[in-house]
Protein backbone atom coordinates (compact mmCIF):
# COMPACT_ATOMS: atom_id res chain seq x y z
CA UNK A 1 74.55 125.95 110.42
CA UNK A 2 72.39 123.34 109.49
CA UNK A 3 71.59 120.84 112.04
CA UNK A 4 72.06 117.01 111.81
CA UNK A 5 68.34 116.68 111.18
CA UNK A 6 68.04 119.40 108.77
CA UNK A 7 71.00 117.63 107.01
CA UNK A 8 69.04 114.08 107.18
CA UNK A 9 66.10 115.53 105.90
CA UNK A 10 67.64 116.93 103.15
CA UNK A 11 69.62 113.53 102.59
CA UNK A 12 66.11 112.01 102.31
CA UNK A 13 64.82 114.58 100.08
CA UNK A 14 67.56 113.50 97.40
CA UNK A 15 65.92 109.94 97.11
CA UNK A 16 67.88 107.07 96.75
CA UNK A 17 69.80 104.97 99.19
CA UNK A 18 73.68 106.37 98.42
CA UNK A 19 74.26 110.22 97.40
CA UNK A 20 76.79 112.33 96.62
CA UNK A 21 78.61 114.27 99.00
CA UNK A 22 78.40 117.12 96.99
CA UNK A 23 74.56 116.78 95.43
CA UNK A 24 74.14 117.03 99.47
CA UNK A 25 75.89 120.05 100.01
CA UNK A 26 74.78 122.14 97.05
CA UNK A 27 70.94 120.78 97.80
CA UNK A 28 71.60 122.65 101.55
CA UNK A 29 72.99 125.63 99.95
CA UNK A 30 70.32 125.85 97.78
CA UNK A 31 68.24 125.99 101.12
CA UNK A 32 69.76 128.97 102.09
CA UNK A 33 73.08 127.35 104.32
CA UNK A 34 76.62 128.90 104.41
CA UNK A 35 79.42 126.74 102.03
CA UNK A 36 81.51 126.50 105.77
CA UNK A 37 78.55 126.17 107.61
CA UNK A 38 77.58 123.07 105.36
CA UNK A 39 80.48 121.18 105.21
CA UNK A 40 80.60 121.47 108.91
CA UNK A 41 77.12 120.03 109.49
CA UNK A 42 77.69 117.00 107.05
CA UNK A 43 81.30 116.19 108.39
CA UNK A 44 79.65 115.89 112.50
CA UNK A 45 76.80 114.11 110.81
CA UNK A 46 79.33 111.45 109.57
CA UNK A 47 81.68 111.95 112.79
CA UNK A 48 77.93 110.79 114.59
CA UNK A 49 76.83 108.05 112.56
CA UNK A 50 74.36 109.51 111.23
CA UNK A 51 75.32 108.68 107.73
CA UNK A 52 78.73 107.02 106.67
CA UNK A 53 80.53 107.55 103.55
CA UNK A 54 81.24 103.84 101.97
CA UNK A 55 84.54 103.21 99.59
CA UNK A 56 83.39 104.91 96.32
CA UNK A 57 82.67 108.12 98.31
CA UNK A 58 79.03 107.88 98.18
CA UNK A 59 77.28 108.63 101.47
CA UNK A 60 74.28 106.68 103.00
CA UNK A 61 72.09 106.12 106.24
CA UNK A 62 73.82 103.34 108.37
């Protein structure tokens, strides 16, 4: 499973301030990560504060 800094880093490699839940999973899964495994990692990076998903589902640093 990725962990919540593999799944910031990867945030960060997307550019941009806001991205798409999903551009963030598939760019982790293209790094090798399970589908379960990634879903996991992004929802306890969210359920940290890590990164926070704003009304029109986009996700960001806080």
């Amino acid at each position: 499973m990725p962990t919540q800094q593999e799944v910031l880093d990867t945030f960060d490699s997307l550019g941009g301030t806001f991205n798409q839940p999903m551009a963030l999973a598939k760019a982790l899964e293209a790094a090798g990560f399970d589908v379960s495994e990634v879903a996991t990692a992004i929802n306890a990076a969210l359920a940290a504060g890590a990164l926070v998903q704003v009304a029109s589902g986009s996700i960001r640093k806080p």
